[in-house]
N, C-alpha and C. Protein backbone atom coordinates (compact mmCIF):
# COMPACT_ATOMS: atom_id res chain seq x y z
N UNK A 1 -22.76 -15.18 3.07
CA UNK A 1 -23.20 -16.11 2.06
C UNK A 1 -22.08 -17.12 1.81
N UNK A 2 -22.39 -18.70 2.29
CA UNK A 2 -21.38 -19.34 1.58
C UNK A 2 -21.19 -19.37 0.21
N UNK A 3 -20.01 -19.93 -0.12
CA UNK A 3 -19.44 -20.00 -1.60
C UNK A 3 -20.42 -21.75 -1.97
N UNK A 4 -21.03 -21.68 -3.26
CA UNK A 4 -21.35 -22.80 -3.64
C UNK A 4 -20.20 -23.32 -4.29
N UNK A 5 -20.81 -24.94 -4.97
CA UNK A 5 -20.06 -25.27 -5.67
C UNK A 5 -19.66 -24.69 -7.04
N UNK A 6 -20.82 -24.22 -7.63
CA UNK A 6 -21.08 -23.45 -8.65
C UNK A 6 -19.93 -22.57 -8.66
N UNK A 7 -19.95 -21.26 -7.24
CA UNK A 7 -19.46 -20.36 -7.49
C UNK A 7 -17.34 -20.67 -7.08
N UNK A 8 -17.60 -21.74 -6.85
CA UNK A 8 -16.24 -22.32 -6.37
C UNK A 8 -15.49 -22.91 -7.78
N UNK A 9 -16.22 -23.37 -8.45
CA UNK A 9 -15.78 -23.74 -9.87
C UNK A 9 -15.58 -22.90 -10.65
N UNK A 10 -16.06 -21.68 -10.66
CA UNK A 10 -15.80 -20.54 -11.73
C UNK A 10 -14.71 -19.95 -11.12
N UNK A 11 -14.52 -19.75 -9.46
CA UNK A 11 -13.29 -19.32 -9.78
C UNK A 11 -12.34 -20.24 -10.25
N UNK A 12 -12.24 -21.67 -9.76
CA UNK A 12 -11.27 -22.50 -9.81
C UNK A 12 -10.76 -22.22 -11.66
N UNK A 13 -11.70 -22.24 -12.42
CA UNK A 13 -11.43 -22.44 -13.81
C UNK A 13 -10.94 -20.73 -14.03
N UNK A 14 -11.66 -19.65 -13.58
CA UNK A 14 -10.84 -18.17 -13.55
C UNK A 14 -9.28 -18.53 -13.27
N UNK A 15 -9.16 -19.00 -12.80
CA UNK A 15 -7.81 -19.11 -12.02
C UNK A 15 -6.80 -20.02 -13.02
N UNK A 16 -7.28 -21.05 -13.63
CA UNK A 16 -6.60 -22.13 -14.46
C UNK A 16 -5.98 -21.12 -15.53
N UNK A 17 -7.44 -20.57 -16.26
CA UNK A 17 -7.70 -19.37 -17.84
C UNK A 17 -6.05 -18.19 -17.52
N UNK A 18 -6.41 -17.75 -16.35
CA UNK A 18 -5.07 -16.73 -15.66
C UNK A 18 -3.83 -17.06 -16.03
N UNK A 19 -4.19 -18.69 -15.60
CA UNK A 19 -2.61 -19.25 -15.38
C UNK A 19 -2.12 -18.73 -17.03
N UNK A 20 -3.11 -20.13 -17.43
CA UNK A 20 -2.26 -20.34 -19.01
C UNK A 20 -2.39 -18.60 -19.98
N UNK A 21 -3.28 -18.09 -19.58
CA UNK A 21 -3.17 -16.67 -20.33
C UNK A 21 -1.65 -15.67 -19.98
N UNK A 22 -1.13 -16.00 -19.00
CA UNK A 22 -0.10 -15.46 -18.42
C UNK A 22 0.96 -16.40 -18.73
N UNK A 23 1.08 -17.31 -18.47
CA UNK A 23 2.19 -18.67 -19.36
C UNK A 23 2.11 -18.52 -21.02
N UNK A 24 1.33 -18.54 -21.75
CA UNK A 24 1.13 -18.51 -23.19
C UNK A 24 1.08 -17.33 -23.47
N UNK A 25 0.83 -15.87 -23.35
CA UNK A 25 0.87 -14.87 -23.53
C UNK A 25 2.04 -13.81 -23.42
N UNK A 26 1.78 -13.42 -22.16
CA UNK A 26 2.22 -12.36 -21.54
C UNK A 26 3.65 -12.58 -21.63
N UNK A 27 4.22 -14.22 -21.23
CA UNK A 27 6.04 -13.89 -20.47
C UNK A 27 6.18 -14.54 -22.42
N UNK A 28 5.48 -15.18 -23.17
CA UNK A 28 6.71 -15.28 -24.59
C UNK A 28 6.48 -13.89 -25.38
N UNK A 29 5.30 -13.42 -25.64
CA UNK A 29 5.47 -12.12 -26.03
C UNK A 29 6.24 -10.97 -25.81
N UNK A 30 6.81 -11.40 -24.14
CA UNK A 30 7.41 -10.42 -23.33
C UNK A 30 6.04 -8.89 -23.05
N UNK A 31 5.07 -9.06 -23.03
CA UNK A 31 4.31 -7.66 -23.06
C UNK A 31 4.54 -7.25 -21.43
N UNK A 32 4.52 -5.68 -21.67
CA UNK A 32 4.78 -4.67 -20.53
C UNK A 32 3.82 -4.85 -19.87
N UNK A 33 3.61 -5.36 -18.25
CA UNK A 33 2.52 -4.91 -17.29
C UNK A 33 2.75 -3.46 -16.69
N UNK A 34 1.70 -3.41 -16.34
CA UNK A 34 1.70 -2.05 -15.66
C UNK A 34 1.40 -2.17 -14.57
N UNK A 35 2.45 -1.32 -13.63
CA UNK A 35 2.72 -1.71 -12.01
C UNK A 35 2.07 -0.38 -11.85
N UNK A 36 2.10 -0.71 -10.37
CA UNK A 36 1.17 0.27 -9.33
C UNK A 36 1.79 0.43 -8.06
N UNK A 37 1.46 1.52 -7.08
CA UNK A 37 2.24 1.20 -6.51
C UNK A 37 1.07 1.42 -4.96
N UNK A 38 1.39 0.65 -3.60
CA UNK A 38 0.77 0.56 -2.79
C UNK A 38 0.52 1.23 -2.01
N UNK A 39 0.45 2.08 -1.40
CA UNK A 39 1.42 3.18 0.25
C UNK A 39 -0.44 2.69 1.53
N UNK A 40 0.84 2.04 2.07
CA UNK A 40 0.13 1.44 3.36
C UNK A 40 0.26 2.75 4.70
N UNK A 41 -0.38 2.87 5.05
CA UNK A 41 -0.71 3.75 6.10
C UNK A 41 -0.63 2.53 7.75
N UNK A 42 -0.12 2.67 8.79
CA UNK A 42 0.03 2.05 9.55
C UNK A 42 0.43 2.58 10.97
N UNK A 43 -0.05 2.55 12.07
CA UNK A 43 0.14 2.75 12.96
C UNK A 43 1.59 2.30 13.75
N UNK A 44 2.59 3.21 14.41
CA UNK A 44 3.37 2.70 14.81
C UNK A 44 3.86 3.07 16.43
N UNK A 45 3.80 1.73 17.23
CA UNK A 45 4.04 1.77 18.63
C UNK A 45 5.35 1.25 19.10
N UNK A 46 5.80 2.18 20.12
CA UNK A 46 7.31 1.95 21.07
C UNK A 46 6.59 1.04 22.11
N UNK A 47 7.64 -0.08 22.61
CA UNK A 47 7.64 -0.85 23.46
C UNK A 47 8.36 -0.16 24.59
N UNK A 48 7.25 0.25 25.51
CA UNK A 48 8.25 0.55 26.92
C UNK A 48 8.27 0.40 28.27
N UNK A 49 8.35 -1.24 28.20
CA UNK A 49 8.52 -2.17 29.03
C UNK A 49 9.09 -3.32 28.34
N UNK A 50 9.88 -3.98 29.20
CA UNK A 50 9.96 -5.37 28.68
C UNK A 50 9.34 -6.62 28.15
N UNK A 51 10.54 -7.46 27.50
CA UNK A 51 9.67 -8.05 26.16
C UNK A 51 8.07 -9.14 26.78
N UNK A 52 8.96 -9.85 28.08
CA UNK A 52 7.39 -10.25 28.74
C UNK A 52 6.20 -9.62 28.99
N UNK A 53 6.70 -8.68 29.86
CA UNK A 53 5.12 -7.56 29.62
C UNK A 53 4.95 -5.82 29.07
N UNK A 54 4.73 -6.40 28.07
CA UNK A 54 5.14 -4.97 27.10
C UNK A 54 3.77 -4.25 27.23
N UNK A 55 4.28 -2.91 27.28
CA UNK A 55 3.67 -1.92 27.25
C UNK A 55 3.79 -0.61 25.94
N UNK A 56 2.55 -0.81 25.48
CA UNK A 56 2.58 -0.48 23.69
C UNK A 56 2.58 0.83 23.99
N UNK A 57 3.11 2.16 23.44
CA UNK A 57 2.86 3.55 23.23
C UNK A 57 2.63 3.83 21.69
N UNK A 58 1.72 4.32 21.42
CA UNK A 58 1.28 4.98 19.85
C UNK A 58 2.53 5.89 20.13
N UNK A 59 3.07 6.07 19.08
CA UNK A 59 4.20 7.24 18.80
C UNK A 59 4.24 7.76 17.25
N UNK A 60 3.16 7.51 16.22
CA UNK A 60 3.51 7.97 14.92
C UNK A 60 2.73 7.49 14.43
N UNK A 61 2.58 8.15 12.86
CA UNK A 61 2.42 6.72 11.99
C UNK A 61 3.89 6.70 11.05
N UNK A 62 3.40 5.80 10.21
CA UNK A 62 4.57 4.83 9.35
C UNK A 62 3.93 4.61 7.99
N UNK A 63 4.87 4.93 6.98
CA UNK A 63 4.22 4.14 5.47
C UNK A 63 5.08 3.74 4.95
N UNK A 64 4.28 2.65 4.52
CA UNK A 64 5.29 1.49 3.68
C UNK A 64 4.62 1.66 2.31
N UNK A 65 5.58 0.97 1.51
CA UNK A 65 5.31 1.14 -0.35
C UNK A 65 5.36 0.06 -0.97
N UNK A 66 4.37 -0.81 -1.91
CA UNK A 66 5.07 -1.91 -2.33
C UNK A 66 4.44 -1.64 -3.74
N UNK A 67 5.57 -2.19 -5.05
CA UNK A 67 4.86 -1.88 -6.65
C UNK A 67 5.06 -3.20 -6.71
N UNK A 68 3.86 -3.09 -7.29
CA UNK A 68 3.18 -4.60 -7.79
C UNK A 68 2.47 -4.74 -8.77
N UNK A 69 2.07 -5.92 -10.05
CA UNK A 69 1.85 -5.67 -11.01
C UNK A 69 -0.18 -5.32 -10.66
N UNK A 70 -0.36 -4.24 -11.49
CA UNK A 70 -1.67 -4.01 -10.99
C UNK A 70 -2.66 -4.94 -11.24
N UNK A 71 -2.54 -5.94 -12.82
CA UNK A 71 -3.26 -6.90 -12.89
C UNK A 71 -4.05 -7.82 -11.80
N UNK A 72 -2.14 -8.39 -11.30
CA UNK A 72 -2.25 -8.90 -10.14
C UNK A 72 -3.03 -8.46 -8.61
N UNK A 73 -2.66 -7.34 -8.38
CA UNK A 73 -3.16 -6.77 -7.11
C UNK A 73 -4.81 -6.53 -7.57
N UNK A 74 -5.44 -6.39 -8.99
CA UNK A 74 -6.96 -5.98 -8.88
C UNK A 74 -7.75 -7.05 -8.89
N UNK A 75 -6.87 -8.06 -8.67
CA UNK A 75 -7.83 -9.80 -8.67
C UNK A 75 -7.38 -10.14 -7.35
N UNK A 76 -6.57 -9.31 -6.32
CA UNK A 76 -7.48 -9.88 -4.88
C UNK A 76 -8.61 -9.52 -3.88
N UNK A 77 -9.22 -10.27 -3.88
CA UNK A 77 -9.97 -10.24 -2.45
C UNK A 77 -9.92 -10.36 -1.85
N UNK A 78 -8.66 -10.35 -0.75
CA UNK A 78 -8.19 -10.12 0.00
C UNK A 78 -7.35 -8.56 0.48
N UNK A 79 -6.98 -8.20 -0.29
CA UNK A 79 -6.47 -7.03 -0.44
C UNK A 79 -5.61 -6.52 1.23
N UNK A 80 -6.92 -5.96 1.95
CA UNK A 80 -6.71 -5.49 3.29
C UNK A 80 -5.63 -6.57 3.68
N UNK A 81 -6.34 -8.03 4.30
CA UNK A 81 -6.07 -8.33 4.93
C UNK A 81 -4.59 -9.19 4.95
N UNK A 82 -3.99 -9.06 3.18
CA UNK A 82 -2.62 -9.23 3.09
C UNK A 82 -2.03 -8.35 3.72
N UNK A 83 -2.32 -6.59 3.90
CA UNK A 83 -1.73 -5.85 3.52
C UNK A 83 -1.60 -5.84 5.39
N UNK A 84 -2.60 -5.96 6.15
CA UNK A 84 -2.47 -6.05 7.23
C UNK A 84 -1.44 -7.11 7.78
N UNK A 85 -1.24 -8.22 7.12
CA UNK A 85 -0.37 -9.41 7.59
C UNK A 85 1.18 -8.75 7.20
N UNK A 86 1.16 -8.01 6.06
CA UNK A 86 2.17 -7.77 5.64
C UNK A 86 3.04 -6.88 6.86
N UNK A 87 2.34 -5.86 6.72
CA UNK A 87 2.49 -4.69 7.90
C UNK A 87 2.72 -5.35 9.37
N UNK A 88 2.48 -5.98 9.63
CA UNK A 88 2.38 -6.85 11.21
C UNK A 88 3.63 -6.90 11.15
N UNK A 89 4.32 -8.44 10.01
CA UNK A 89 5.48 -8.87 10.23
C UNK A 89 6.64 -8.15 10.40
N UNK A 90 6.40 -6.56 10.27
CA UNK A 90 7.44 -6.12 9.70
C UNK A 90 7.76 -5.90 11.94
N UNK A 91 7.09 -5.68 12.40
CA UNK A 91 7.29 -5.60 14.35
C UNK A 91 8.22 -6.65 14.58
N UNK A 92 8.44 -6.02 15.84
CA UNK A 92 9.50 -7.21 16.63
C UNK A 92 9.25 -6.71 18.09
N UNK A 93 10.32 -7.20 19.34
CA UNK A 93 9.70 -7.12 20.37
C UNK A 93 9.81 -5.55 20.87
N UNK A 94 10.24 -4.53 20.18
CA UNK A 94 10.50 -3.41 20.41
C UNK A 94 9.86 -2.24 19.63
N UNK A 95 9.31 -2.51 18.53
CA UNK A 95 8.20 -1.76 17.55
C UNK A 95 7.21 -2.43 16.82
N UNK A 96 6.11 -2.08 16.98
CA UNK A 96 4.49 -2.83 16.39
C UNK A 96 4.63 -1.67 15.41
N UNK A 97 3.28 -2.30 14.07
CA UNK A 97 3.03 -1.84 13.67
C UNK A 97 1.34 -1.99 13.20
N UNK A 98 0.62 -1.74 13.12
CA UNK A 98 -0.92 -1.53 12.66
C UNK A 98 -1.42 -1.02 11.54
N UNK A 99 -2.07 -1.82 10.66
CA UNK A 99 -2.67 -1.29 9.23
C UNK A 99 -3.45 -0.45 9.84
N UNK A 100 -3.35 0.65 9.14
CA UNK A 100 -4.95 1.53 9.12
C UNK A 100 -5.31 1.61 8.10
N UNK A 101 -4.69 2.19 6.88
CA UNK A 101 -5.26 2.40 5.65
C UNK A 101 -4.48 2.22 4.49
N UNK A 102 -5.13 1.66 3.23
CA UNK A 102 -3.87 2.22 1.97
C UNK A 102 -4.41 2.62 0.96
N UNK A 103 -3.77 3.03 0.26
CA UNK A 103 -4.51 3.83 -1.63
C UNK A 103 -3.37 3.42 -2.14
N UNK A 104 -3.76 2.73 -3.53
CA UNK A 104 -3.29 2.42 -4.80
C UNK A 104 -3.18 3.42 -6.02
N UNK A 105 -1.79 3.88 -6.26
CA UNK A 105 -1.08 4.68 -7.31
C UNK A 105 -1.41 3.88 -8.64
N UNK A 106 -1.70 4.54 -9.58
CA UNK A 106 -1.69 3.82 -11.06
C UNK A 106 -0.72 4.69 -11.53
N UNK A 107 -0.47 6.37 -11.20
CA UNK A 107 0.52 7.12 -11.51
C UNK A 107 1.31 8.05 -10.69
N UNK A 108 2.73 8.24 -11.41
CA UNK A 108 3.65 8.76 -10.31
C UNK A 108 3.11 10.08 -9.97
N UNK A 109 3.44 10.43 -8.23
CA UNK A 109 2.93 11.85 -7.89
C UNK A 109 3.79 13.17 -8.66
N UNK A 110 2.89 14.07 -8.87
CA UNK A 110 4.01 15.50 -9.51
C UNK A 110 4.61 15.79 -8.25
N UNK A 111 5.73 16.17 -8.25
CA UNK A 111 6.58 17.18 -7.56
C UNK A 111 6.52 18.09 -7.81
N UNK A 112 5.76 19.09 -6.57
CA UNK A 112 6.16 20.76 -6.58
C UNK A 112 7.27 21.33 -6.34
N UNK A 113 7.39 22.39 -7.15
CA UNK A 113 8.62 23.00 -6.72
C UNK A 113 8.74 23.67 -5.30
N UNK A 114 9.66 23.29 -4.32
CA UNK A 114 10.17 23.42 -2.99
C UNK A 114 10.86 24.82 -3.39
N UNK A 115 11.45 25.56 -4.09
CA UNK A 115 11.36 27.06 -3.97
C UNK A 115 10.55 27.87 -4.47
N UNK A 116 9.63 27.47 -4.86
CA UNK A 116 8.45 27.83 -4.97
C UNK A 116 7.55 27.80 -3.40
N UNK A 117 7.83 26.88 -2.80
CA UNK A 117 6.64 27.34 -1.41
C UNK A 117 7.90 27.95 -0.60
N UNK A 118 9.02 27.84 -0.78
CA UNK A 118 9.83 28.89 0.52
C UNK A 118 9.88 30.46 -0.02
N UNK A 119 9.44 30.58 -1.21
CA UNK A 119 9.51 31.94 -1.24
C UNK A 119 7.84 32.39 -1.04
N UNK A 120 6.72 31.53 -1.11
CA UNK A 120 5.85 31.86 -0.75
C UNK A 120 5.65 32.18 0.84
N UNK A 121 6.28 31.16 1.32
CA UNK A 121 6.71 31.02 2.85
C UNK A 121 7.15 32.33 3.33
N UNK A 122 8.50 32.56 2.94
CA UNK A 122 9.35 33.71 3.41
C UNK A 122 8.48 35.27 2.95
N UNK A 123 7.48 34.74 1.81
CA UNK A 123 6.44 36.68 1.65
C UNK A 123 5.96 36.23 2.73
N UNK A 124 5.50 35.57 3.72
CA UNK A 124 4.24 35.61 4.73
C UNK A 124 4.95 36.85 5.81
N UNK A 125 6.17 36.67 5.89
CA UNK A 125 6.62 37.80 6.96
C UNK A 125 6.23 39.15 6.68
N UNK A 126 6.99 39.60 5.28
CA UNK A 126 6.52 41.15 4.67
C UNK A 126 5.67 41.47 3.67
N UNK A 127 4.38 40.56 3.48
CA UNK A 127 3.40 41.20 3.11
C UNK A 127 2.20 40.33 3.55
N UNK A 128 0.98 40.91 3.06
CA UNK A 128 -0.39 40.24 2.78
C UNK A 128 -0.17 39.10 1.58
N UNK A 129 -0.48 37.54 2.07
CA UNK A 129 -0.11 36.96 0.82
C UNK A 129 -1.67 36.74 -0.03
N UNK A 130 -1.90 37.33 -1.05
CA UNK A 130 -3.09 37.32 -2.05
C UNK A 130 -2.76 35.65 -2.69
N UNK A 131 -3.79 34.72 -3.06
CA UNK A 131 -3.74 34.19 -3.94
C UNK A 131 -5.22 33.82 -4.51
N UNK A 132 -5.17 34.94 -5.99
CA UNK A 132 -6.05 35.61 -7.02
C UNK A 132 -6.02 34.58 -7.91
């Protein structure tokens, strides 16, 4: 569906309302945004051949992180395909990289306790491990 004029003007004026709501608001009040944070999922390939005729090998994946104010990031429509441009640039003639996927954090992950699973770990040798 093309964009009409109609629908080209509402954003244009969305976009003006943003500005000055964010100029008149947000930075003299000083109010707290709330960031988010990105984790890009991305495919990552070794070059192994030279830089004229390269020969790509999948060898991993790769994640990248970016916090950004969430306001900001939930008014694009573009989303992917920054995130894909983003991810690209980061290659050179010796490692690619490929968006595959990302999910957006609104909150930090819990940390489990790590001696907590090595002693769960270390019962697997001398017993039946039950979890009731």
């Amino acid at each position: 569906m093309l964009p009409t004029m109609k629908m080209v003007g509402v954003t244009y004026i969305f976009k003006i309302i943003f500005h000055f709501y964010e100029q008149l608001i947000y930075k003299p009040l000083n109010l707290k945004t709330m960031n988010c944070t990105i984790k890009v999922t991305a495919q990552y390939f070794e070059n192994y051949s030279d830089t004229k005729t390269p020969y790509w090998k999948p060898k991993g994946g790769q994640e990248f992180q970016i916090v950004i104010d969430s306001d900001v990031m939930m008014y694009s429509k573009y989303l992917e395909e920054h995130l894909t441009k983003l991810v690209s640039e980061q290659s050179d003639e010796h490692n690619k990289y490929e968006y595959i996927d990302h999910e957006v954090q609104f909150i930090e992950p819990i940390v489990l306790d790590k001696d907590r699973l090595y002693n769960l770990i270390t019962s697997e040798e001398t017993e039946l491990v039950s979890y009731e």
